[in-house]
PDB file of N, CA and C in Angstrom:
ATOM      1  N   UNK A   1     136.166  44.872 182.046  1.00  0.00           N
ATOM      2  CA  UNK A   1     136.288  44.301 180.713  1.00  0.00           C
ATOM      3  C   UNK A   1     135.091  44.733 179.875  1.00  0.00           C
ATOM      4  N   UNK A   2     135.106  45.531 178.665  1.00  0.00           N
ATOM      5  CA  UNK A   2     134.280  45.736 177.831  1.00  0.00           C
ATOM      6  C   UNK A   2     133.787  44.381 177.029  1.00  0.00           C
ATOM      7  N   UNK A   3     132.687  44.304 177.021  1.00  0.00           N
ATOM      8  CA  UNK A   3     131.501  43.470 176.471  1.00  0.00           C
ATOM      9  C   UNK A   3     130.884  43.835 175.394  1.00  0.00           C
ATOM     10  N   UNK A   4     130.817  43.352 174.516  1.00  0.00           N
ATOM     11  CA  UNK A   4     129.948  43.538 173.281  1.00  0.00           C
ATOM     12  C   UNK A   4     128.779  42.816 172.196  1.00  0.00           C
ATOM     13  N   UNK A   5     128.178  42.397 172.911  1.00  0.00           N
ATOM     14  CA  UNK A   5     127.046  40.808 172.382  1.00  0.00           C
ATOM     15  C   UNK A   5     125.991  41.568 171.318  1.00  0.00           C
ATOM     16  N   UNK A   6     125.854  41.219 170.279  1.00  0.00           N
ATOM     17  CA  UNK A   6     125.082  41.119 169.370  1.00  0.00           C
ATOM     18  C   UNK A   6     123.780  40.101 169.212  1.00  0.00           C
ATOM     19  N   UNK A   7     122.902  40.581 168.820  1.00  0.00           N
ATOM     20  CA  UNK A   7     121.453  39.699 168.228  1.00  0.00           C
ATOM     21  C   UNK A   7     121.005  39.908 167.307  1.00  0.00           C
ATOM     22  N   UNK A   8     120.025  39.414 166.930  1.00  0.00           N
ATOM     23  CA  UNK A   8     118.872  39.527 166.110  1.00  0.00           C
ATOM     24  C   UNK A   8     119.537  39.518 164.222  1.00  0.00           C
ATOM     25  N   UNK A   9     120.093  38.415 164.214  1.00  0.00           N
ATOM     26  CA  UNK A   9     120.441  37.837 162.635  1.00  0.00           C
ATOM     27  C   UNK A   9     120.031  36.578 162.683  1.00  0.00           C
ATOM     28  N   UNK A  10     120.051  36.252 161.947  1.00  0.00           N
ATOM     29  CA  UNK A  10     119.311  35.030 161.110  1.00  0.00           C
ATOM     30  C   UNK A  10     118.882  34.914 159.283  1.00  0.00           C
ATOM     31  N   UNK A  11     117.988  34.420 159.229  1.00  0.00           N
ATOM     32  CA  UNK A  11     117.945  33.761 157.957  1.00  0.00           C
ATOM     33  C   UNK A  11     116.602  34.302 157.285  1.00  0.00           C
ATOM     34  N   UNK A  12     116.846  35.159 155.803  1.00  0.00           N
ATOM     35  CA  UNK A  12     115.731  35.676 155.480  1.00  0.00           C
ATOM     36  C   UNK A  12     115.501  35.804 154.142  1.00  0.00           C
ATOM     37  N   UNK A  13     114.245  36.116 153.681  1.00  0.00           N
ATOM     38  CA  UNK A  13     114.306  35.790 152.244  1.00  0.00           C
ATOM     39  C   UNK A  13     114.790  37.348 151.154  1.00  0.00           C
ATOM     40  N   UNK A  14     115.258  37.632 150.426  1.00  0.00           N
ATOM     41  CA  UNK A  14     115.126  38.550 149.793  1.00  0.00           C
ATOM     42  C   UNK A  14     113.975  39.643 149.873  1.00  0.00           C
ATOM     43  N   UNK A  15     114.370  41.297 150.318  1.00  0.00           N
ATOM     44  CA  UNK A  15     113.289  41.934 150.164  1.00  0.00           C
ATOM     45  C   UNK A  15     112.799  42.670 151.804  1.00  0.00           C
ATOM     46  N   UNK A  16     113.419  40.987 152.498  1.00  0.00           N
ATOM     47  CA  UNK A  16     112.921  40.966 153.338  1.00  0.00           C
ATOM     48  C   UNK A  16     113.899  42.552 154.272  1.00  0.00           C
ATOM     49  N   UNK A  17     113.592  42.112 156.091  1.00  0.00           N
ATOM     50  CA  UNK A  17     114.060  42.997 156.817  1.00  0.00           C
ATOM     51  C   UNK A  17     114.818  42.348 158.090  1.00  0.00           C
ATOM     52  N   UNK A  18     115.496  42.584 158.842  1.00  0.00           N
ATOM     53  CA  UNK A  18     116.260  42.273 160.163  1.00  0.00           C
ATOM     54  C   UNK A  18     116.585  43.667 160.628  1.00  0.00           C
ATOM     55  N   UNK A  19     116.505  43.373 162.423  1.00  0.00           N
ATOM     56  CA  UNK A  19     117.084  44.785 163.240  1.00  0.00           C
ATOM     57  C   UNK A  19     118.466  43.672 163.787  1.00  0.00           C
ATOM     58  N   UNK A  20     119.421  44.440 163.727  1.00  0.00           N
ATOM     59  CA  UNK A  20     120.741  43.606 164.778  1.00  0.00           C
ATOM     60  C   UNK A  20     120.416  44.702 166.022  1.00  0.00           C
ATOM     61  N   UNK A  21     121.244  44.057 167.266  1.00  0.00           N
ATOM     62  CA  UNK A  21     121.193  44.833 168.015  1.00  0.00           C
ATOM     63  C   UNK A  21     122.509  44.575 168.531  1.00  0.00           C
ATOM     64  N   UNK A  22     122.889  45.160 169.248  1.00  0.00           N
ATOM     65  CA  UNK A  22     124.553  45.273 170.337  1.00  0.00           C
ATOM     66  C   UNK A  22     124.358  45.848 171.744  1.00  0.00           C
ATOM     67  N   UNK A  23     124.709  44.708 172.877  1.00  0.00           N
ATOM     68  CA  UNK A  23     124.776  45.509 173.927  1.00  0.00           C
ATOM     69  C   UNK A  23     125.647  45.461 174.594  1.00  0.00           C
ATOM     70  N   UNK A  24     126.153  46.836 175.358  1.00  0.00           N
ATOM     71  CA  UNK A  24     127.749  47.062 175.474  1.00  0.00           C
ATOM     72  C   UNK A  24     127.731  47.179 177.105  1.00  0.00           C
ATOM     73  N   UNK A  25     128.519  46.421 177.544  1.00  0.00           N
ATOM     74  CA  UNK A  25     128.560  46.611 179.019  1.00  0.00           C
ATOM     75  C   UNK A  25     130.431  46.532 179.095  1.00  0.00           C
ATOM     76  N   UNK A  26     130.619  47.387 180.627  1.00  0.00           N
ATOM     77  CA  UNK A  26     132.198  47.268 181.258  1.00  0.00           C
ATOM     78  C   UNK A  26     132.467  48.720 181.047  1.00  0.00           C
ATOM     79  N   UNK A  27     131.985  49.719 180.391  1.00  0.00           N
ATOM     80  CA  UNK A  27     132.351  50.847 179.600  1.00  0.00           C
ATOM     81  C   UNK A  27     131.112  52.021 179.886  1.00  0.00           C
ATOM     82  N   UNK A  28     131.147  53.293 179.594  1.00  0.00           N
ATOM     83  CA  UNK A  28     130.156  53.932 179.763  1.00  0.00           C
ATOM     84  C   UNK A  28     129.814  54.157 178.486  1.00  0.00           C
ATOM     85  N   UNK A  29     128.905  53.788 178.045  1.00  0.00           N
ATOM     86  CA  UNK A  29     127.950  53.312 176.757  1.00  0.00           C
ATOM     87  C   UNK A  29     128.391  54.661 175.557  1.00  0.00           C
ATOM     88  N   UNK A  30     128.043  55.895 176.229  1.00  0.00           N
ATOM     89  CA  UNK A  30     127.748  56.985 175.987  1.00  0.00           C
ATOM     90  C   UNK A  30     128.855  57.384 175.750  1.00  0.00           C
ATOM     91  N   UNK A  31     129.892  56.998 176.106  1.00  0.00           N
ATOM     92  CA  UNK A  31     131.523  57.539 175.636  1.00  0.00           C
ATOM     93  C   UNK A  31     131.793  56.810 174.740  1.00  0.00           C
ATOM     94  N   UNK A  32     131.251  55.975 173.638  1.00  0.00           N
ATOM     95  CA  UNK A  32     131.792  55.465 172.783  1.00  0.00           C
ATOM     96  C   UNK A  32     131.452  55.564 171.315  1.00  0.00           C
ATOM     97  N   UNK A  33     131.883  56.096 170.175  1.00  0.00           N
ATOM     98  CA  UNK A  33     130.922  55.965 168.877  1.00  0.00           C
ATOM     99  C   UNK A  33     131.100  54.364 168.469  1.00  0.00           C
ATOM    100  N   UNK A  34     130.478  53.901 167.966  1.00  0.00           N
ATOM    101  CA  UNK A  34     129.810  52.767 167.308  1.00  0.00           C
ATOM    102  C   UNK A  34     129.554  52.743 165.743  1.00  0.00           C
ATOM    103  N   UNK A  35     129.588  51.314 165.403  1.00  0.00           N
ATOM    104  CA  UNK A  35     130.138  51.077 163.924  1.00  0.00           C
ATOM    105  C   UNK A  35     129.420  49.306 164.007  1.00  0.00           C
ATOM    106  N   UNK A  36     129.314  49.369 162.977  1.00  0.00           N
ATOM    107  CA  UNK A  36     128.881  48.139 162.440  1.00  0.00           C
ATOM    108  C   UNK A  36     129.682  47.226 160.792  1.00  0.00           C
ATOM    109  N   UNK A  37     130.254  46.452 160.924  1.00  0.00           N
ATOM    110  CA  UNK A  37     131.113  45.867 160.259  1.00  0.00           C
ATOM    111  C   UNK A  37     130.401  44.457 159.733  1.00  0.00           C
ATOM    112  N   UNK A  38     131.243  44.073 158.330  1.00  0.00           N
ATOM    113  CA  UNK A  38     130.574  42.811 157.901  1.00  0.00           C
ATOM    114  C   UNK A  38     131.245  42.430 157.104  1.00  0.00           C
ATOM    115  N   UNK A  39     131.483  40.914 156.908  1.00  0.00           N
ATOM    116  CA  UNK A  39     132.559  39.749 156.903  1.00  0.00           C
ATOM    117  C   UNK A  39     131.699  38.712 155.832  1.00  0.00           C
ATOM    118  N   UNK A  40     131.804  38.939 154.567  1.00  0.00           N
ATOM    119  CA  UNK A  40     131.334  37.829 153.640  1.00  0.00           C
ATOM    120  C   UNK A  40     132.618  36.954 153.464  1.00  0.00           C
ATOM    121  N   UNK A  41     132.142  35.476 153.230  1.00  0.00           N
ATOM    122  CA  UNK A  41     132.958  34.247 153.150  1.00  0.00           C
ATOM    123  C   UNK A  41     133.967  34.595 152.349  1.00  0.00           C
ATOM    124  N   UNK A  42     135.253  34.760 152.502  1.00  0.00           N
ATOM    125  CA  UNK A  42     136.391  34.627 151.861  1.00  0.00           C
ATOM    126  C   UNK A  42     136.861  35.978 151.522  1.00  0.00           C
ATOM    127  N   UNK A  43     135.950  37.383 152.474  1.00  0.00           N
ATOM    128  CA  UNK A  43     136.628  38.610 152.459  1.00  0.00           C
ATOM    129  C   UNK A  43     136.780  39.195 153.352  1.00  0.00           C
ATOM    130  N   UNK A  44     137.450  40.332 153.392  1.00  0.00           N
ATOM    131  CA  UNK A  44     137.693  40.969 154.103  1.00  0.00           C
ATOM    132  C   UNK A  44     136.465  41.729 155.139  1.00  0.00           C
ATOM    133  N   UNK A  45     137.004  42.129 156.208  1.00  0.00           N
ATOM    134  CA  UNK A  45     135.595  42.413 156.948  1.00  0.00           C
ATOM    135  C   UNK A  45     136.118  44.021 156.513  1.00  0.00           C
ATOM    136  N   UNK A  46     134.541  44.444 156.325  1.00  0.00           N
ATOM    137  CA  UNK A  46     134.175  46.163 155.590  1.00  0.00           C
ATOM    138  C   UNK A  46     133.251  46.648 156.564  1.00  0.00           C
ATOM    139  N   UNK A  47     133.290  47.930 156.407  1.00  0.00           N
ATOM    140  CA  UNK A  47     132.702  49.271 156.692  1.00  0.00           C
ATOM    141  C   UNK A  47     131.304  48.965 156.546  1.00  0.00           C
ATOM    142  N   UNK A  48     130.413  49.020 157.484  1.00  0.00           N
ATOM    143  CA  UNK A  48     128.967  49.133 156.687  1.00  0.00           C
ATOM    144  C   UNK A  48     127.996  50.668 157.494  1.00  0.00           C
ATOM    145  N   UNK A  49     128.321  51.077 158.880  1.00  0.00           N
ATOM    146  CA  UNK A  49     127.343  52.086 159.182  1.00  0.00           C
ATOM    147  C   UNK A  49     128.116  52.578 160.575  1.00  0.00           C
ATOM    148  N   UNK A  50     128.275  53.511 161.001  1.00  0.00           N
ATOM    149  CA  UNK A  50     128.275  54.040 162.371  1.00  0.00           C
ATOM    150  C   UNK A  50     127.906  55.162 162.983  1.00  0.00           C
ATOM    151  N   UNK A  51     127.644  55.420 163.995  1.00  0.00           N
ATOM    152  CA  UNK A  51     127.123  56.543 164.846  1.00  0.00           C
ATOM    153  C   UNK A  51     128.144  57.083 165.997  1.00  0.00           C
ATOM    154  N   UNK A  52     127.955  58.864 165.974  1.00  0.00           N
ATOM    155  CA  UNK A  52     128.853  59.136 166.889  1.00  0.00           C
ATOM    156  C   UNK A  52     127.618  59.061 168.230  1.00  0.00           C
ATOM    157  N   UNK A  53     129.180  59.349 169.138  1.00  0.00           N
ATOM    158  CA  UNK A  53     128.698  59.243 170.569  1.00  0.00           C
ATOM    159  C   UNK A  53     126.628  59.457 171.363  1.00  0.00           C
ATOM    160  N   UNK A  54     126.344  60.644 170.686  1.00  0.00           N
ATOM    161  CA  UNK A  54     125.238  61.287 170.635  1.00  0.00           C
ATOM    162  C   UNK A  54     124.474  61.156 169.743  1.00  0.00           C
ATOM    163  N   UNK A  55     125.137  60.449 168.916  1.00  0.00           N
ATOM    164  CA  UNK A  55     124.117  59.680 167.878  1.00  0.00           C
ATOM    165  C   UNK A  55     123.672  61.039 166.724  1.00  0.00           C
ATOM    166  N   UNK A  56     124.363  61.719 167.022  1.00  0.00           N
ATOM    167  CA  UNK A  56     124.082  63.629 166.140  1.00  0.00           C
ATOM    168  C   UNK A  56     124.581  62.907 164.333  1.00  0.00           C
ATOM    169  N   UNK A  57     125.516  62.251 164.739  1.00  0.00           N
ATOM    170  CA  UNK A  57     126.587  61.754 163.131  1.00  0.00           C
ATOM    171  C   UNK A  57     126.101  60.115 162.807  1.00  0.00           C
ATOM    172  N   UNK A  58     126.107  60.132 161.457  1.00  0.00           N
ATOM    173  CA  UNK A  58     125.299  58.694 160.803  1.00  0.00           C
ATOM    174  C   UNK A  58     126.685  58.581 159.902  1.00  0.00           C
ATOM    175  N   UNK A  59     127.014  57.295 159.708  1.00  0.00           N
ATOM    176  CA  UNK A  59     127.790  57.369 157.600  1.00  0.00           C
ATOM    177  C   UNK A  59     127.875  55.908 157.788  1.00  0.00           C
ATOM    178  N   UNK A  60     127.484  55.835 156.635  1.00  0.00           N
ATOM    179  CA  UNK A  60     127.049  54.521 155.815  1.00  0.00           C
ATOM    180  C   UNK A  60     127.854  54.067 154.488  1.00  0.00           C
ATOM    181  N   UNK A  61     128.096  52.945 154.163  1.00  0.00           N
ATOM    182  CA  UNK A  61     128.757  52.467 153.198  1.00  0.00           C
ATOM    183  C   UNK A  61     127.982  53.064 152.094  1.00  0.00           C
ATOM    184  N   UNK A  62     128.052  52.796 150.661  1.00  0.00           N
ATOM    185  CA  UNK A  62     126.996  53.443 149.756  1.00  0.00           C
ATOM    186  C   UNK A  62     126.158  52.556 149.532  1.00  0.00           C
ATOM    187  N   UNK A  63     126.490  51.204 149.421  1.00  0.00           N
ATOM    188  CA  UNK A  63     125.713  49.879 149.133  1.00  0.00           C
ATOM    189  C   UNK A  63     124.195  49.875 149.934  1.00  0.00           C
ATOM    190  N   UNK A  64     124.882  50.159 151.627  1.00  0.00           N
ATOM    191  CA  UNK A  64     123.135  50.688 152.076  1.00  0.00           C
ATOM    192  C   UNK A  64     122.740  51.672 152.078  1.00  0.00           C
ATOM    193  N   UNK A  65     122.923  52.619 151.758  1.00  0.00           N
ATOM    194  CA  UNK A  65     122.005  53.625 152.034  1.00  0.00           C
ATOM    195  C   UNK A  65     120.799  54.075 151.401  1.00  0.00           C
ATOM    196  N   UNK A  66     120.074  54.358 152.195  1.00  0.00           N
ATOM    197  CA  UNK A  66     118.681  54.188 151.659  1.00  0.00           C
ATOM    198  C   UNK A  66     117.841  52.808 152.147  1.00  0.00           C
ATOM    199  N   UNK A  67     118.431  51.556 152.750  1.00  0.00           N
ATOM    200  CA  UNK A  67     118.484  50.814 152.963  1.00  0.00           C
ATOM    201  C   UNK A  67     118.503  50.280 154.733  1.00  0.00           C
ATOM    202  N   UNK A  68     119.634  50.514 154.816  1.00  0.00           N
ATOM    203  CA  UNK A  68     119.924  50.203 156.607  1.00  0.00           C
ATOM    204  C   UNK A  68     120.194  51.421 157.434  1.00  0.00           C
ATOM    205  N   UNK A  69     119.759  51.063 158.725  1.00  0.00           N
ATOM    206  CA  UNK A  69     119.816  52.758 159.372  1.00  0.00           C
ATOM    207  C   UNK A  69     120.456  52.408 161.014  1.00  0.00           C
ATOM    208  N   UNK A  70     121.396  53.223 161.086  1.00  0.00           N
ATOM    209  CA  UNK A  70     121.993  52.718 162.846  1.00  0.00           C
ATOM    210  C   UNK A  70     121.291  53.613 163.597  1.00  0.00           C
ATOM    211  N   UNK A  71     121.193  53.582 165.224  1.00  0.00           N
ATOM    212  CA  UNK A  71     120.550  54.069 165.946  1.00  0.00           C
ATOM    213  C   UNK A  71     121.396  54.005 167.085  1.00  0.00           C
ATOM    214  N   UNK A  72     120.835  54.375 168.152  1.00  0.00           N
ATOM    215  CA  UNK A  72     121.509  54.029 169.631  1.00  0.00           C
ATOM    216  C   UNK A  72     120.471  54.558 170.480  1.00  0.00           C
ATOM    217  N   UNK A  73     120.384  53.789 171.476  1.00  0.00           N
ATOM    218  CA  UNK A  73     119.729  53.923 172.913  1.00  0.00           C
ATOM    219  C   UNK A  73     120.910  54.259 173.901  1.00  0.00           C
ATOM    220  N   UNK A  74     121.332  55.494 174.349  1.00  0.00           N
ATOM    221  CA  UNK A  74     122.634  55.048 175.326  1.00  0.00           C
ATOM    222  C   UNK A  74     121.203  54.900 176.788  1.00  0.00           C
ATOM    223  N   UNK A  75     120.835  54.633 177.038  1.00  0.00           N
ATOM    224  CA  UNK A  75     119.527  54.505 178.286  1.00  0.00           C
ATOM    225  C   UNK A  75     119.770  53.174 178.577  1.00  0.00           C
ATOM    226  N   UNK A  76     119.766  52.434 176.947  1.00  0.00           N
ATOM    227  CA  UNK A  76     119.886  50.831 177.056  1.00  0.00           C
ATOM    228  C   UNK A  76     121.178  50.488 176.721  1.00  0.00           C
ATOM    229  N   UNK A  77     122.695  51.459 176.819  1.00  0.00           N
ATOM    230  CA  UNK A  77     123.767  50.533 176.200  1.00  0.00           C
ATOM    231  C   UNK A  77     123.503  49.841 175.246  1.00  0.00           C
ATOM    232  N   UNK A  78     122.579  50.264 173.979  1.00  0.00           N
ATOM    233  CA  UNK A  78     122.251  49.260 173.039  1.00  0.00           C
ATOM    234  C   UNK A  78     122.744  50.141 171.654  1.00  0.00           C
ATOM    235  N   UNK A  79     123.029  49.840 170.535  1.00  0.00           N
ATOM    236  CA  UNK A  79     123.551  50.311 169.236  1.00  0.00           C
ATOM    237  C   UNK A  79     122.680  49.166 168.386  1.00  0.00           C
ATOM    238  N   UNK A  80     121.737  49.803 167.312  1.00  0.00           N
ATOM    239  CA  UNK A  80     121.143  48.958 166.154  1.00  0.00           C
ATOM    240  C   UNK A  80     121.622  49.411 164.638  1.00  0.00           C
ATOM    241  N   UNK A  81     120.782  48.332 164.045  1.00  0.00           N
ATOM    242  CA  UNK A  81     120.955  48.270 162.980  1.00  0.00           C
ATOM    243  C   UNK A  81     120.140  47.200 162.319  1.00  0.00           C
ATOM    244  N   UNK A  82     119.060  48.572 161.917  1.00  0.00           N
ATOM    245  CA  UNK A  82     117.164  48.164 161.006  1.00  0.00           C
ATOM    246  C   UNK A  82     118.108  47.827 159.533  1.00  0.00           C
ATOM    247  N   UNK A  83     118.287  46.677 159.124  1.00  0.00           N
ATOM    248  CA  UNK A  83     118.369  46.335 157.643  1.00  0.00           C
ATOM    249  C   UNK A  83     117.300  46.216 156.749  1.00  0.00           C
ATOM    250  N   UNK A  84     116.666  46.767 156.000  1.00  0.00           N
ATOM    251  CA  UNK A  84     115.315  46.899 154.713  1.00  0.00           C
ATOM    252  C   UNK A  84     115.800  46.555 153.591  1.00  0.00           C
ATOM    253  N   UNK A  85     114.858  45.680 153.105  1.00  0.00           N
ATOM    254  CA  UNK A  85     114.842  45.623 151.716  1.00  0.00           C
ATOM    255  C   UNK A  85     116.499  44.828 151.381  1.00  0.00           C
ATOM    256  N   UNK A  86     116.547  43.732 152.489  1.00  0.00           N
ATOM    257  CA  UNK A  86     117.982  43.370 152.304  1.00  0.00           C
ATOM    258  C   UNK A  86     117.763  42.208 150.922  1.00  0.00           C
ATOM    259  N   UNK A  87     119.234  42.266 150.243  1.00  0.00           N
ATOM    260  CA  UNK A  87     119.937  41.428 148.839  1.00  0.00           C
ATOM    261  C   UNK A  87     120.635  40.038 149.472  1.00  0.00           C
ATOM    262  N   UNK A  88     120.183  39.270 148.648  1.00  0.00           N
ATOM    263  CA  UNK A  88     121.655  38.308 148.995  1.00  0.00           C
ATOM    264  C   UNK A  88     122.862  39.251 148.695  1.00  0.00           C
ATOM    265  N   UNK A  89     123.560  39.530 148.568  1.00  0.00           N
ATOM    266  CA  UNK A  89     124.666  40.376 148.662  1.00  0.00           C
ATOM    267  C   UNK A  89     124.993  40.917 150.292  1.00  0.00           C
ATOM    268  N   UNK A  90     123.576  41.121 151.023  1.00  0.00           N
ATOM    269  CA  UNK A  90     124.165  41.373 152.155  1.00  0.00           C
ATOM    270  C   UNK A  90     124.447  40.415 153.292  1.00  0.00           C
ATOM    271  N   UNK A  91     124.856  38.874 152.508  1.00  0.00           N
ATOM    272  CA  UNK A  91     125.197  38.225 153.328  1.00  0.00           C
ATOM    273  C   UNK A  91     126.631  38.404 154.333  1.00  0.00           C
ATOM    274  N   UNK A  92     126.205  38.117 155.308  1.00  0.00           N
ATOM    275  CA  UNK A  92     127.639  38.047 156.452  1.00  0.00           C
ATOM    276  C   UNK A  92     127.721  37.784 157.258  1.00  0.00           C
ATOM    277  N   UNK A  93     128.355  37.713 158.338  1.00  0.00           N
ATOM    278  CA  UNK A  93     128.801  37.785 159.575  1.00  0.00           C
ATOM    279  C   UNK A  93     129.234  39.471 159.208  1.00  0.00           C
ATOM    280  N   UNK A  94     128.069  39.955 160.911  1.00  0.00           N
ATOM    281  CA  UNK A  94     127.743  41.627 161.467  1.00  0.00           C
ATOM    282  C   UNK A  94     128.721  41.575 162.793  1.00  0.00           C
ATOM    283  N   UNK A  95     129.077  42.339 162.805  1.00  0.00           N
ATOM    284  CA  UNK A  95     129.741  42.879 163.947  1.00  0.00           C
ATOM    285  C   UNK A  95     129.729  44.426 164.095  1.00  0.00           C
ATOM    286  N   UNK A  96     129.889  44.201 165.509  1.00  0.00           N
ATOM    287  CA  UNK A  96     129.287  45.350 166.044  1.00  0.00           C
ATOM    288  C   UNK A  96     130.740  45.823 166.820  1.00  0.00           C
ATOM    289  N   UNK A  97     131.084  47.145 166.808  1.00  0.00           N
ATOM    290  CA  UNK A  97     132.644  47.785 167.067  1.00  0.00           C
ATOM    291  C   UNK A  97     132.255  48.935 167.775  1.00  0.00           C
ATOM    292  N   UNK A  98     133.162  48.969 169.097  1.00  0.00           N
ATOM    293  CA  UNK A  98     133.120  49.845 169.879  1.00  0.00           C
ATOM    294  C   UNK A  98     134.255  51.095 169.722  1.00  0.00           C
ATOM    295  N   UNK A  99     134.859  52.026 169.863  1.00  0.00           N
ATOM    296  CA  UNK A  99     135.852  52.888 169.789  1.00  0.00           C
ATOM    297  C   UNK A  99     135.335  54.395 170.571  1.00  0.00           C
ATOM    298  N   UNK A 100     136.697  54.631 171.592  1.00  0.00           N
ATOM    299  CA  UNK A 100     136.817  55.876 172.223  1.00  0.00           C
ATOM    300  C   UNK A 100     137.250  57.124 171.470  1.00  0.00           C
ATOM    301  N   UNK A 101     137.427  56.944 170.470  1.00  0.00           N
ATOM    302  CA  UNK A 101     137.612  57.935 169.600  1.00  0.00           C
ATOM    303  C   UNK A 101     136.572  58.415 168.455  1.00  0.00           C
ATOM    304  N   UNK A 102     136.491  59.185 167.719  1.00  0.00           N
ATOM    305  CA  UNK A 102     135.644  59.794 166.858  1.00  0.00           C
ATOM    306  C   UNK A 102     135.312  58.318 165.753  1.00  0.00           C
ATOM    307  N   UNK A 103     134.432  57.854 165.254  1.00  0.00           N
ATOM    308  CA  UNK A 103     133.569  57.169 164.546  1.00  0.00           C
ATOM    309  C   UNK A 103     134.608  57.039 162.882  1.00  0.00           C
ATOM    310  N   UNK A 104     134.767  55.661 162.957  1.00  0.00           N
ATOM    311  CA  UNK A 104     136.010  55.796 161.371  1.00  0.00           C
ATOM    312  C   UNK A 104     135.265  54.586 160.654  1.00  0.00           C
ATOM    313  N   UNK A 105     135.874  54.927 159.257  1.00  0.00           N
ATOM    314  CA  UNK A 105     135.015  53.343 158.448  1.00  0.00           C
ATOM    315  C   UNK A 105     136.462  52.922 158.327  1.00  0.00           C
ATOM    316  N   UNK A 106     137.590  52.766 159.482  1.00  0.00           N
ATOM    317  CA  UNK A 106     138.188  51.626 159.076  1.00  0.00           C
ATOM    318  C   UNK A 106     138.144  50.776 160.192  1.00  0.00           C
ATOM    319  N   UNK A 107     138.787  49.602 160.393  1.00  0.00           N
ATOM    320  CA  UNK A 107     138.667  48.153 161.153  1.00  0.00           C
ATOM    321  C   UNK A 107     139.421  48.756 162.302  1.00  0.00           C
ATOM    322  N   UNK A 108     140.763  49.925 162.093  1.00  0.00           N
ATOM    323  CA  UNK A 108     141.503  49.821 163.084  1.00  0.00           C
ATOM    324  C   UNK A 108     141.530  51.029 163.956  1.00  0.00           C
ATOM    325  N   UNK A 109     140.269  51.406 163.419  1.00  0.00           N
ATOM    326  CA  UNK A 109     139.917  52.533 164.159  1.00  0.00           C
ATOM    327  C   UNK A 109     138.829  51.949 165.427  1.00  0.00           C
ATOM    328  N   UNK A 110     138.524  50.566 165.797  1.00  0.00           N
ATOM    329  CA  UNK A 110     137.800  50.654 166.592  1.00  0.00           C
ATOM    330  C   UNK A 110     138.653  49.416 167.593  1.00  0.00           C
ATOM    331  N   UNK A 111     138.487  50.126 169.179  1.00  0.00           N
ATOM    332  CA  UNK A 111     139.186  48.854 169.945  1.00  0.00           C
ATOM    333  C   UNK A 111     138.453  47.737 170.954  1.00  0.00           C
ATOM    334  N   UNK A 112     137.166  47.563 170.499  1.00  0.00           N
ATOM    335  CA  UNK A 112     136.166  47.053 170.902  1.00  0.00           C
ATOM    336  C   UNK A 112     135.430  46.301 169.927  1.00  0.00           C
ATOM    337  N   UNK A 113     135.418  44.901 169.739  1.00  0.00           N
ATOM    338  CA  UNK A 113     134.453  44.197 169.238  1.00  0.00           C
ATOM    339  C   UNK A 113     133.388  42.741 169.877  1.00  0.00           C
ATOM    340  N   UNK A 114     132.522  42.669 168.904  1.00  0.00           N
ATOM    341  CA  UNK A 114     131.394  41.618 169.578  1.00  0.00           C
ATOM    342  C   UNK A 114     132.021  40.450 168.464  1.00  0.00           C
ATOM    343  N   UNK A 115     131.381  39.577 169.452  1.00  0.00           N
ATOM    344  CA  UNK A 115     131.495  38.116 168.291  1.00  0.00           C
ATOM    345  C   UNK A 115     131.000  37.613 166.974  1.00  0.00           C
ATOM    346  N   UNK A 116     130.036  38.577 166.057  1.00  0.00           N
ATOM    347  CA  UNK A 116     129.561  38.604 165.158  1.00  0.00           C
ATOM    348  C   UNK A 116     128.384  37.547 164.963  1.00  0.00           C
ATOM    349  N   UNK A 117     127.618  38.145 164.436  1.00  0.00           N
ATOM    350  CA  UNK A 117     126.235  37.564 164.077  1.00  0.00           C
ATOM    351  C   UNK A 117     125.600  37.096 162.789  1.00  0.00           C
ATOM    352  N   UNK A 118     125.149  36.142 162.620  1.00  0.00           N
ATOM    353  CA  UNK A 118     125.543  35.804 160.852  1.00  0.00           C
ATOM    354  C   UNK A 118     123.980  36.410 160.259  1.00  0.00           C
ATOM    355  N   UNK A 119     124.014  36.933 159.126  1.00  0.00           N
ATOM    356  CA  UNK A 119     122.275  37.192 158.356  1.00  0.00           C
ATOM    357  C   UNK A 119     122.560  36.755 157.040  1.00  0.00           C
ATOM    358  N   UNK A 120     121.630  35.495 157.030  1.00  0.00           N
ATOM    359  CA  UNK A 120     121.613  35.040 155.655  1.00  0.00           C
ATOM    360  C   UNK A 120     120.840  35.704 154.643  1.00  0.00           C
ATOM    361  N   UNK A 121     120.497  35.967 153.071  1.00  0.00           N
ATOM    362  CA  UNK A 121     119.722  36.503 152.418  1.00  0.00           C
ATOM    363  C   UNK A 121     119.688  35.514 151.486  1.00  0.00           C
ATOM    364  N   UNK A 122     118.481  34.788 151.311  1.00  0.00           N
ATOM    365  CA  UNK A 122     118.044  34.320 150.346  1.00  0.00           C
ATOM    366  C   UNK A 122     117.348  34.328 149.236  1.00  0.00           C
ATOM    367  N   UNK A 123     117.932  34.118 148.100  1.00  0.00           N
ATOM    368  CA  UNK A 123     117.196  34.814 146.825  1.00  0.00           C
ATOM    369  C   UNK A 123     115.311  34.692 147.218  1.00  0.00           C
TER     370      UNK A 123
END
């Protein structure tokens, strides 16, 4: 059974910074590209960053860029995501998406998810 647990959200002031992290167990880490998704109150969950397998490929929503940056450890089965200089706007519930196929910014391109992690931004 693929596993997908998320950390490191919480509650922060404008300006401020958060790393999420994801760690993927049941699966071989390294066979999977990775994506990061996010769910503001009363919308739809969106596209925000993912990495292919080797971590060679980045793409980012436009809202962060310049802003948030994904990474991967496959050593640690771990997939991040350094948020800078975050807005209230980037409030949500983060989730973190696994997929055996090539890296997509849509929802149904990935068949692996974590339980989501909430990051507040306060003015």
């Amino acid at each position: 059974q693929v596993r997908l647990v998320e950390s490191g959200g919480g509650l922060v002031q404008a300006g401020g910074s958060l790393r999420l992290s994801c760690v993927v167990s049941g699966r071989t880490f390294s066979s999977l590209g990775m994506g990061w998704f996010r769910q503001a109150p009363g919308k739809e969950r969106r596209f925000v960053a993912s990495i292919s397998r080797r971590g060679g490929d980045m793409y980012y929503v436009d809202s962060v860029k310049g802003r948030f940056t994904i990474s991967r450890e496959n050593a640690k089965d771990t997939v991040y995501l350094q948020m800078d200089s975050l807005k209230p706007e980037d409030t949500a519930v983060y989730y973190c998406a696994g997929t055996t196929s090539y890296v997509s910014k849509l929802k149904d391109g990935y068949e692996y998810w974590g339980q989501g992690e909430q990051v507040t931004v306060s003015e």
